[in-house]
Protein backbone atom coordinates (compact mmCIF):
# COMPACT_ATOMS: atom_id res chain seq x y z
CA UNK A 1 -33.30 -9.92 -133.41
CA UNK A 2 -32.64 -11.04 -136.91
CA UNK A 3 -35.33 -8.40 -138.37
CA UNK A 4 -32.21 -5.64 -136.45
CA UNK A 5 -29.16 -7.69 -137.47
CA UNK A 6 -30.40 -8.04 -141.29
CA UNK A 7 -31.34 -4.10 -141.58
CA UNK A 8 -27.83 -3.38 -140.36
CA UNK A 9 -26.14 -5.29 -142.72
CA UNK A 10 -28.09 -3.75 -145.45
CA UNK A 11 -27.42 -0.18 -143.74
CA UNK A 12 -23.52 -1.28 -143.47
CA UNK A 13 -23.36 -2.80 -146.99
CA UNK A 14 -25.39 0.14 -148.67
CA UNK A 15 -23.25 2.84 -147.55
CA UNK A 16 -19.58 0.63 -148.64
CA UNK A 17 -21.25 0.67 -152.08
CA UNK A 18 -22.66 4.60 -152.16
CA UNK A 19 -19.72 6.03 -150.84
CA UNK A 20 -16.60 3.50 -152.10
CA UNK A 21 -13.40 3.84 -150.34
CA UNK A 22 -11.23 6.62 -149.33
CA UNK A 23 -7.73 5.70 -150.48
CA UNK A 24 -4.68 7.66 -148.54
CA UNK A 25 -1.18 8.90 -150.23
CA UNK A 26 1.59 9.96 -148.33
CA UNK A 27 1.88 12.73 -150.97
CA UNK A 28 -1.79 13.50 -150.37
CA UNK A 29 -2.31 13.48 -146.64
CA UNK A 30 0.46 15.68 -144.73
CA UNK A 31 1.13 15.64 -140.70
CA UNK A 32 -0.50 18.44 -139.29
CA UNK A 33 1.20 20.96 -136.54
CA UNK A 34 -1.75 23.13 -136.30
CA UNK A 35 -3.23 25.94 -134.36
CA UNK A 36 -7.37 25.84 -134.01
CA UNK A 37 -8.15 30.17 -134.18
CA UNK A 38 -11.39 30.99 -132.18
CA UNK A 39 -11.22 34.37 -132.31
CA UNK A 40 -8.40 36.44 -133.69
CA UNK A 41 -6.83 38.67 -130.98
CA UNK A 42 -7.36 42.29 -131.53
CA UNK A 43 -3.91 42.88 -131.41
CA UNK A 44 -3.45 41.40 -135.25
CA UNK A 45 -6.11 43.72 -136.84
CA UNK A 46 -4.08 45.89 -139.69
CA UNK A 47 -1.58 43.05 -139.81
CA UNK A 48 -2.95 39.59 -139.63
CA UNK A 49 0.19 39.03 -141.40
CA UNK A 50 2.19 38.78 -138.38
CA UNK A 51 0.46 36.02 -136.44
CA UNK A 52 1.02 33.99 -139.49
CA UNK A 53 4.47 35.06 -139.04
CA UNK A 54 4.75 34.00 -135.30
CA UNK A 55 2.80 30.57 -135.90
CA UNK A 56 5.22 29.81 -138.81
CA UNK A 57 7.87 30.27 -136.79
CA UNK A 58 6.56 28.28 -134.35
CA UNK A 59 6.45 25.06 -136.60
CA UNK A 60 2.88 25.14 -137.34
CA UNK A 61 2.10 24.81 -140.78
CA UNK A 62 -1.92 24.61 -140.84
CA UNK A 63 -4.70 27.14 -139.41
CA UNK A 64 -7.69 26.13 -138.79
CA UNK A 65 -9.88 29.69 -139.02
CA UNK A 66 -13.45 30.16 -137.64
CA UNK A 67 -15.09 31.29 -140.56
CA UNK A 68 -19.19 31.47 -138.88
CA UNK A 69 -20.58 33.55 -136.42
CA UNK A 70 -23.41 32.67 -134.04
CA UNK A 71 -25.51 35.10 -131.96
CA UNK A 72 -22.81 36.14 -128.88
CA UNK A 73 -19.87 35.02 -130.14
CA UNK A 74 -16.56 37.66 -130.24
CA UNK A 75 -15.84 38.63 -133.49
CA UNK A 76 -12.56 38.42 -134.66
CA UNK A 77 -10.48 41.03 -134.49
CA UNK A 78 -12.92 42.88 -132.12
CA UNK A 79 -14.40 43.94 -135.79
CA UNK A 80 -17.42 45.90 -136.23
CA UNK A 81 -20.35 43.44 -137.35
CA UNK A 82 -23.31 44.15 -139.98
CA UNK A 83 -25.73 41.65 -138.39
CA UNK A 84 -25.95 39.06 -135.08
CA UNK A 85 -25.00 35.70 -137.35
CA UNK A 86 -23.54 34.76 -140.30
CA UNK A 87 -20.56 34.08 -142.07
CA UNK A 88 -16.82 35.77 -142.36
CA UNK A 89 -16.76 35.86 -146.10
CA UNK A 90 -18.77 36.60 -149.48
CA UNK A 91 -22.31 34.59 -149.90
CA UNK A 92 -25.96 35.08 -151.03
CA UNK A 93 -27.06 32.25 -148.91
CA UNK A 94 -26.68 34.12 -144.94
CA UNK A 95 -25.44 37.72 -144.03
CA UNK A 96 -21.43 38.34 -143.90
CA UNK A 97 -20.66 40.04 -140.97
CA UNK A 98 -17.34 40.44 -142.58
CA UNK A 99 -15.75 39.45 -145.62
CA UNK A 100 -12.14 38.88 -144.33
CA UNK A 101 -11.53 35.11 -145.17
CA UNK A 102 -9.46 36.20 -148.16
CA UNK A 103 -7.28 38.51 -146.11
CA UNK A 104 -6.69 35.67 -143.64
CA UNK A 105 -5.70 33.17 -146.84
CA UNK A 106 -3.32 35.39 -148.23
CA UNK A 107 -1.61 36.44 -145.09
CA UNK A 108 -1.20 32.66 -144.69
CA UNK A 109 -0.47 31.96 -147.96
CA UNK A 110 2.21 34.32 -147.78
CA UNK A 111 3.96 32.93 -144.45
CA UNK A 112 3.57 28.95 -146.41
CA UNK A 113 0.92 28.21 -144.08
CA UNK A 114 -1.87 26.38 -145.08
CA UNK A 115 -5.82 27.35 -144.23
CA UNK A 116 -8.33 25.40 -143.02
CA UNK A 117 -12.13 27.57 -142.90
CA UNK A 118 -13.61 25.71 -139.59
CA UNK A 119 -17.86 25.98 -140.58
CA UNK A 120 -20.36 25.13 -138.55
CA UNK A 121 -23.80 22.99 -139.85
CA UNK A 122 -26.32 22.13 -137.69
CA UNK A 123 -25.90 24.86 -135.04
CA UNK A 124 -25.47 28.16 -137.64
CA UNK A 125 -28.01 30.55 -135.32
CA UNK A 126 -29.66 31.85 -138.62
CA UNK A 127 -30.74 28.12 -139.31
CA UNK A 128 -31.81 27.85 -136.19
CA UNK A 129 -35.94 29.07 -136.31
CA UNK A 130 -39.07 27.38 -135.48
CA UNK A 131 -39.33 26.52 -139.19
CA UNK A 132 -35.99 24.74 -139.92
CA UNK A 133 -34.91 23.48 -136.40
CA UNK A 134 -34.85 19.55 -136.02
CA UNK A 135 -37.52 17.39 -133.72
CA UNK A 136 -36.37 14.73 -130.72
CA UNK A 137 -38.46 12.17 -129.23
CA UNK A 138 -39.25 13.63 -125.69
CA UNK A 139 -39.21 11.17 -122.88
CA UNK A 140 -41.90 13.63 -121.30
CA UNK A 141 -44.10 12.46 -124.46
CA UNK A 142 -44.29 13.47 -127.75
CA UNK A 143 -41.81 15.53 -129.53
CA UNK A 144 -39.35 18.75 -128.46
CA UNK A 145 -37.02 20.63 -130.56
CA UNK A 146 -33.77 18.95 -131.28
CA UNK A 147 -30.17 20.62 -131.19
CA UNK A 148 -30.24 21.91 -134.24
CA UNK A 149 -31.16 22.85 -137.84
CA UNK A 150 -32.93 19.76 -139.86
CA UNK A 151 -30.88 18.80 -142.55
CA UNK A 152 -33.38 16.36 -143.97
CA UNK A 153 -35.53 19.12 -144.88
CA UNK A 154 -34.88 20.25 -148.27
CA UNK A 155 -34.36 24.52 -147.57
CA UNK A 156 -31.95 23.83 -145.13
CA UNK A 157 -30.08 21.22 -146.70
CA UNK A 158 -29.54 23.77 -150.02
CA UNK A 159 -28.63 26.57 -148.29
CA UNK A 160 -25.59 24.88 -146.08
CA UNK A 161 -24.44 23.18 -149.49
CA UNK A 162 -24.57 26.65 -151.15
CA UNK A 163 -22.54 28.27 -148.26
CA UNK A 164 -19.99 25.36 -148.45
CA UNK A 165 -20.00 25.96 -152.43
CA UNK A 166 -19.28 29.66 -151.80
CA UNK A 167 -16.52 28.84 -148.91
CA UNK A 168 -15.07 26.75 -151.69
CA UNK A 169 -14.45 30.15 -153.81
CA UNK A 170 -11.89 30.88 -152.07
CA UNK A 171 -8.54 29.50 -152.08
CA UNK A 172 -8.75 27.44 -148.64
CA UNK A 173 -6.66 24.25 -148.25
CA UNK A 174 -9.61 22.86 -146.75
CA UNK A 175 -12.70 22.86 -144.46
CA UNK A 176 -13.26 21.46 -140.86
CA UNK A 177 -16.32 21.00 -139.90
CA UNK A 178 -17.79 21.82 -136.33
CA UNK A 179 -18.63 19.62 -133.66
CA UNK A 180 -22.18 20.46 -134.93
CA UNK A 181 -22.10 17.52 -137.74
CA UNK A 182 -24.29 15.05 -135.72
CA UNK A 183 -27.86 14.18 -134.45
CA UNK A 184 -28.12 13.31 -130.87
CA UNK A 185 -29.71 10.17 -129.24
CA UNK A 186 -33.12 11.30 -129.68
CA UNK A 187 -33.22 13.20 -132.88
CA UNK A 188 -34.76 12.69 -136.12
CA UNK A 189 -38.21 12.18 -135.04
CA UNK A 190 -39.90 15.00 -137.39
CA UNK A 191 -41.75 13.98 -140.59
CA UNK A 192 -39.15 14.24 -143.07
CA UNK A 193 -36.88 12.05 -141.45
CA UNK A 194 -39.21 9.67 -139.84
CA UNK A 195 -40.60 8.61 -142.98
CA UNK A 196 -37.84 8.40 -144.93
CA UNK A 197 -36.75 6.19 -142.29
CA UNK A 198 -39.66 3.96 -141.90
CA UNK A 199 -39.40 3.38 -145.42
CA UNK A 200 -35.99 2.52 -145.56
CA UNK A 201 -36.24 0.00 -142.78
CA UNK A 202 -40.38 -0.53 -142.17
CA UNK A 203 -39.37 0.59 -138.42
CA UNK A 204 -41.93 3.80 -137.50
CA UNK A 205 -39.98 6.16 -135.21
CA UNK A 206 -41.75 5.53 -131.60
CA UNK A 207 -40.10 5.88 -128.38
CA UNK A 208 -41.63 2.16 -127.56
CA UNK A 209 -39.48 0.84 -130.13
CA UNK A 210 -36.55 2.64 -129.00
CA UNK A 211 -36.16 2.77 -125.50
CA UNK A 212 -37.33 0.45 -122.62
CA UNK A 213 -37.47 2.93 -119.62
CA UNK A 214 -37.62 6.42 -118.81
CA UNK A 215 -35.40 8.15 -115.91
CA UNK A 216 -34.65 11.14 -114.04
CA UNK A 217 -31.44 12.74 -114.62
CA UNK A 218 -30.71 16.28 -113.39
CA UNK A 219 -34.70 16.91 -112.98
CA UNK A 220 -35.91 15.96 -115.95
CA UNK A 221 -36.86 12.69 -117.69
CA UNK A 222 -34.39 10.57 -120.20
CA UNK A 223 -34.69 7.63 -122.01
CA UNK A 224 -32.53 4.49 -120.72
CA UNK A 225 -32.06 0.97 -121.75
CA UNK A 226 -31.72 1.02 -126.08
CA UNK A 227 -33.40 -1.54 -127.96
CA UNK A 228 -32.24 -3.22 -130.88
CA UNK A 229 -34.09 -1.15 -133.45
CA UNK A 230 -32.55 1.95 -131.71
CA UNK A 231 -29.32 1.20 -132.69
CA UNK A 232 -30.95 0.53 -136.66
CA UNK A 233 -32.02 4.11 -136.21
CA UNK A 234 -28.41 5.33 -134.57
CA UNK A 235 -26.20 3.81 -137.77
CA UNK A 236 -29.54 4.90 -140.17
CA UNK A 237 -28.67 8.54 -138.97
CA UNK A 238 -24.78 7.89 -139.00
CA UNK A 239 -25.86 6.62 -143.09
CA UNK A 240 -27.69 9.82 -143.80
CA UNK A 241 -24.83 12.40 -141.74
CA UNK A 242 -22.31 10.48 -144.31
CA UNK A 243 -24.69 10.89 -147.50
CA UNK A 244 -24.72 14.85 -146.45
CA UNK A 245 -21.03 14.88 -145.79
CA UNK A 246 -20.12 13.34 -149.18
CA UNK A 247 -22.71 15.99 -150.84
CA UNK A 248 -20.91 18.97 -149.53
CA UNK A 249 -17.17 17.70 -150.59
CA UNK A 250 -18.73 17.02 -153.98
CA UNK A 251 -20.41 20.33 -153.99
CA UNK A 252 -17.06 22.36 -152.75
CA UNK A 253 -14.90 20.34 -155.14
CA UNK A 254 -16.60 22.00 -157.79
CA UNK A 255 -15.03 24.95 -157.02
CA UNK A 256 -11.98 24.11 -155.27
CA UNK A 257 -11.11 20.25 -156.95
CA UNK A 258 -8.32 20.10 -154.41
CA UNK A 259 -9.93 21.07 -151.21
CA UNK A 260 -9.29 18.78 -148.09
CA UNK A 261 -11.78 17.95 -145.23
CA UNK A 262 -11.62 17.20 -141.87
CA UNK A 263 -14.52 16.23 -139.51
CA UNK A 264 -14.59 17.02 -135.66
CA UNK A 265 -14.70 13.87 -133.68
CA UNK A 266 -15.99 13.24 -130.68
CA UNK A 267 -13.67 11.43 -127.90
CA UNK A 268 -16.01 8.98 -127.48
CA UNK A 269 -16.09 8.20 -130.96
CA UNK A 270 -13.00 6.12 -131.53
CA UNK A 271 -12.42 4.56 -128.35
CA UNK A 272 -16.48 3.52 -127.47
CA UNK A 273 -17.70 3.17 -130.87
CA UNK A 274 -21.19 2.10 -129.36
CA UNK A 275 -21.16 5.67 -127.28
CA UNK A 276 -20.01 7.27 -130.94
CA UNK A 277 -22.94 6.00 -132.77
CA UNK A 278 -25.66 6.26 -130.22
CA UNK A 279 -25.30 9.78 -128.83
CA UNK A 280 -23.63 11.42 -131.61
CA UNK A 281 -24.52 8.88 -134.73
CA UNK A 282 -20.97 9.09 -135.32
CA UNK A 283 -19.00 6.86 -136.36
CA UNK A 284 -15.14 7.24 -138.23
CA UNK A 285 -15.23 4.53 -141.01
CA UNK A 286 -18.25 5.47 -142.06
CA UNK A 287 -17.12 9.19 -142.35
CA UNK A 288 -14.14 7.91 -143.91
CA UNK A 289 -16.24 6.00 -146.76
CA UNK A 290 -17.78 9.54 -147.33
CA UNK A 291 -14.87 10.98 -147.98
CA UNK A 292 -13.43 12.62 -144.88
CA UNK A 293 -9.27 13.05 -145.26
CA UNK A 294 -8.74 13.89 -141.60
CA UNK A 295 -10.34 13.21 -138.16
CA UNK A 296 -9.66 15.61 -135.67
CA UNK A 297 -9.93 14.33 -132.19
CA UNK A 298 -11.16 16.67 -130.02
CA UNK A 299 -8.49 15.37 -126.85
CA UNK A 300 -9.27 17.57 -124.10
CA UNK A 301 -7.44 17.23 -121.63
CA UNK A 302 -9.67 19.38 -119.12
CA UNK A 303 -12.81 17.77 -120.21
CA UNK A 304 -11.77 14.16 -120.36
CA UNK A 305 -10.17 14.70 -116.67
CA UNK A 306 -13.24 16.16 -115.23
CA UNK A 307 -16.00 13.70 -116.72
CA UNK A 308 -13.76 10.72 -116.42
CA UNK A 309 -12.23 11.66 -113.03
CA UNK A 310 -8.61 10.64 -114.01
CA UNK A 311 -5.54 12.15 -112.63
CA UNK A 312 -3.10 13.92 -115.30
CA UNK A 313 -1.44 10.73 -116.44
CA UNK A 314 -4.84 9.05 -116.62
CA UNK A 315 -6.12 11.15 -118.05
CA UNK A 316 -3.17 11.44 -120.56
CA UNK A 317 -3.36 7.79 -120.78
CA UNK A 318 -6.64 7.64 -122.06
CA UNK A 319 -6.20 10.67 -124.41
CA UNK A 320 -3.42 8.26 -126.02
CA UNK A 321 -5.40 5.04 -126.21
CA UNK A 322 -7.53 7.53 -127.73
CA UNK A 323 -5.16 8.12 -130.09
CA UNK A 324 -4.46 4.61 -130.69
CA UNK A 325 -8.09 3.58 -131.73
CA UNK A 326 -8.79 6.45 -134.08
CA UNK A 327 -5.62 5.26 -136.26
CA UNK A 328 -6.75 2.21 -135.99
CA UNK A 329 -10.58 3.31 -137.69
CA UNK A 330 -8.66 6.05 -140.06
CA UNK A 331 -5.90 3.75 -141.28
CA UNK A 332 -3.42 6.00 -141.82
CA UNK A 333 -1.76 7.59 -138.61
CA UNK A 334 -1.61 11.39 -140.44
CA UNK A 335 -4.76 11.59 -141.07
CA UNK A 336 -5.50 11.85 -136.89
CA UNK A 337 -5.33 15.05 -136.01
CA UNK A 338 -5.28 15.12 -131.94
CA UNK A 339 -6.55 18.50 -130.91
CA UNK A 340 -5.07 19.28 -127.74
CA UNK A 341 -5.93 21.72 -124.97
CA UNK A 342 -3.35 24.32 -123.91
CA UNK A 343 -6.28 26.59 -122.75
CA UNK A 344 -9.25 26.41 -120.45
CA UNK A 345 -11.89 26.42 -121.37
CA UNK A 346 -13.79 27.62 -118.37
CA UNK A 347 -11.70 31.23 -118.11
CA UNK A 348 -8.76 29.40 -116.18
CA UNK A 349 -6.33 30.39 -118.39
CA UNK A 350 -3.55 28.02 -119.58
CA UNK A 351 -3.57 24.49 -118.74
CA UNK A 352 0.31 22.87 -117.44
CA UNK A 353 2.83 22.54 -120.13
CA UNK A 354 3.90 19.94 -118.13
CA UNK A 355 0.43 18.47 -118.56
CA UNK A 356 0.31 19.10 -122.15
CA UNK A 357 3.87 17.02 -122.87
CA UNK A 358 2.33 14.40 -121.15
CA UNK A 359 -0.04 13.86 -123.47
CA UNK A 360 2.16 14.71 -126.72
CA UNK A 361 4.41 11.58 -125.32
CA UNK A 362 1.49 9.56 -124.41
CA UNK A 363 -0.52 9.93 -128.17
CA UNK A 364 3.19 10.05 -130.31
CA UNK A 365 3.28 5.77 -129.43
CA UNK A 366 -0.18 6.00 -131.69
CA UNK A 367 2.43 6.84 -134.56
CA UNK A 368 3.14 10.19 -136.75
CA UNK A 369 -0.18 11.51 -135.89
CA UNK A 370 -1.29 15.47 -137.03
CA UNK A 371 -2.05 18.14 -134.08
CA UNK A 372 -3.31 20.91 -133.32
CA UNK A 373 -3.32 23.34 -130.61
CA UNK A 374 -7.17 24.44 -129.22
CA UNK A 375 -8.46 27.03 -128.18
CA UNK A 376 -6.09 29.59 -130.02
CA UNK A 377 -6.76 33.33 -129.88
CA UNK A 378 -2.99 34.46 -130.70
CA UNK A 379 0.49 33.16 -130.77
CA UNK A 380 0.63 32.59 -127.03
CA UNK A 381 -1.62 30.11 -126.63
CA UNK A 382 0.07 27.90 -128.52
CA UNK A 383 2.14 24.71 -127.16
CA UNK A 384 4.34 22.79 -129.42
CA UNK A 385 4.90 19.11 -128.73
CA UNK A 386 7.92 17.84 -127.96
CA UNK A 387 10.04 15.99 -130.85
C-alpha cells in the first residue's frame, strides 16, 4: 500500500510540474450557446451560409463542425466522397474526402459565429489496422486488440499531431476533441506502453497485478475487483493522455497561436471521479493542467435516463449535479460546456422540450455555464435554453 500511494504522488506531482497551470480570463473564456453539427443537412449544400444564418439568429454563437470521416458515416452535405475515411479539409497526413472546412469557416465567420473543427484521435478508421491499433489485457488470457489506434507508438502519434497541425491552418476558433481521447480499463498492455510504464513505476503490466477476479458479463469474461497498482496504471494513462493533449495544442498553436480547445467528457467523469479515471483514464484537472480551455459534458439526457433508470427530473437532477461537480474540477463555470440532447439518438426523433428545460433549469444553479445543443444536423434540431 505505500509502494501505490508513493507512485501516485509522484504521478500527481510530476504532471503539476510538466504541465503548470491553466489560468482563466473572463476576456479569454466566453459562455458558449452552441450547436454540435454531425452531419450537415443536404438541404444547406450551395449555401451553407444560411444555416449560419438561422443558428445566429437563434442565439448560438459557436459551431462545433465534424471535420473526420470514419468508414459508414454520412457525409455532410450528402457530398460525393474520394475515399471511405479521412478528413474534411487539406492534409498530407490521411485522404480528404472533401476539402470544405474553409467554406464552413467563412460562412460562419461571416454570420459572427465562431468554429469549432470537432476531430477524432484514437478511433480515425484509417489508424485503425493491425499495425497501429492498441493492445488490452484479455480476461480470457493474454492480450486482444484495444479500442483504438496506439498513440504510444511513434507513427501514429506523428501523424495525428500533423493532422492537428494542418487543422490548425485554417482559421478555426478552436478544436474539440472526440469522445475517442481515452484508453479504456484494460488498455495499454502492448510493448510500447508496457515498458514505458514499468519503467516509470517498476510495476510490469500483468492482469495478476491488476485485477483480483474474473466474471461473466453478457457472455464473455471481465475483470472485477481493481487492485491498488491498477489504479497507478489508470492515473499513469490519464498522465500520458495529458502529455499527448498538451503536444497537440502546442503543435496547433504553431499555426493558429490563438486556437481554443475543448475535450469531450465523459458523464462519469466529474461526478465519479474514480469511474472517470478507471474506465476512461480521464480525469478533468489533469486535462486542465494540460491545457484544456473547455470541458464539454456530454449530458445526455436519453442515455443517463436509460443506464441510470431515473425518471425525467432524476434524471435532470443528476445531469445538474453533474453540472455542479465539473465547475467545481474546471474552476471557472464558462469553461463547462453541458452538451445537451434535443435528439435521439436511437432514430426516435426529438426528445421533450419540456424535458430539455428541465434540465437547462436544473444545470443553470451550477452557474453561467456554456451549452450546446447535440446531435445537430440543421437548424431544427436545435433547442435554446430558457433565460
Amino acid at each position: 500500500m505505500k509502494k501505490t500511494a508513493l507512485i501516485l504522488f509522484f504521478i500527481f506531482l510530476y504532471s503539476n510540474i510538466s504541465f503548470g497551470q491553466t489560468i482563466y480570463s473572463s476576456e479569454e473564456i466566453y459562455k458558449i450557446n452552441g450547436a454540435q453539427v454531425f452531419v450537415l443537412d443536404e438541404k444547406y449544400k450551395g449555401n451553407i451560409g444560411a444555416f449560419f444564418k438561422e443558428v445566429k439568429d437563434m442565439g448560438i454563437n459557436t459551431v462545433f463542425f465534424r471535420v473526420f470521416h470514419n468508414s459508414k458515416d454520412r457525409s455532410h452535405l450528402g457530398l460525393s466522397l474520394k475515399c471511405e475515411s479521412g478528413v474534411y479539409y487539406e492534409t498530407d497526413n490521411a485522404c480528404t474526402v472533401y476539402d470544405i472546412l474553409g467554406e464552413v469557416v467563412k460562412a460562419a465567420h461571416d454570420n459572427d459565429v465562431k468554429l469549432y473543427a470537432w476531430m477524432a484521435t484514437r478511433s480515425l478508421s484509417f489508424l485503425k489496422t493491425d499495425e497501429f491499433m492498441s493492445m488490452s489485457l484479455s480476461a480470457a488470457g493474454g492480450q486482444e486488440k484495444g479500442y483504438g489506434a496506439n498513440i504510444f507508438k511513434k507513427e501514429v502519434r506523428e501523424t495525428i499531431l500533423n493532422l492537428f497541425e494542418d487543422l490548425a491552418k485554417y482559421e478555426i476558433d478552436g478544436i474539440l476533441f472526440q469522445d475517442d481521447f481515452i484508453l479504456k480499463y484494460t488498455e495499454g498492455s502492448d510493448k510500447y506502453a508496457s515498458f514505458l510504464f514499468k519503467e516509470e513505476t517498476g510495476i510490469e503490466v500483468k492482469a495478476e497485478n491488476f485485477f483480483n477476479k474474473v466474471k461473466e458479463y453478457n457472455g464473455r469474461k471481465v475483470f472485477s475487483e481493481y487492485k491498488d497498482d491498477f489504479y497507478v496504471w489508470a492515473q499513469w494513462k490519464s498522465s500520458q493522455l495529458a502529455l499527448f493533449f498538451k503536444e497537440l495544442k502546442e503543435r496547433a498553436k504553431t499555426q493558429n497561436p490563438k486556437i481554443k480547445f475543448a475535450a469531450n467528457i465523459y458523464y462519469e467523469t466529474p461526478i465519479d471521479e474514480k469511474a472517470g479515471i478507471s474506465w476512461y483514464s480521464q480525469n478533468i484537472e489533469t486535462l486542465k493542467s494540460a491545457g484544456a480551455d473547455y470541458f464539454a459534458v456530454m449530458g445526455y439526457f436519453e442515455q443517463i435516463s436509460q443506464e441510470k433508470q431515473l425518471g425525467r427530473v432524476e434524471a435532470a437532477e443528476y445531469i445538474g449535479k453533474i453540472a455542479e461537480k465539473a465547475v467545481e474540477k474546471a474552476g471557472n463555470e464558462k469553461a463547462v460546456i453541458m452538451k445537451l440532447q434535443t435528439k435521439s439518438f436511437k432514430g426516435a426523433g426529438m426528445l421533450s422540450y419540456d424535458d430539455y428545460k428541465l434540465v437547462c433549469r436544473r444545470t443553470k444553479l451550477a452557474g453561467e455555464v456554456s451549452y450546446t445543443a447535440v446531435p445537430v444536423f440543421s437548424s431544427s434540431d436545435i433547442y435554446i435554453c430558457p433565460k
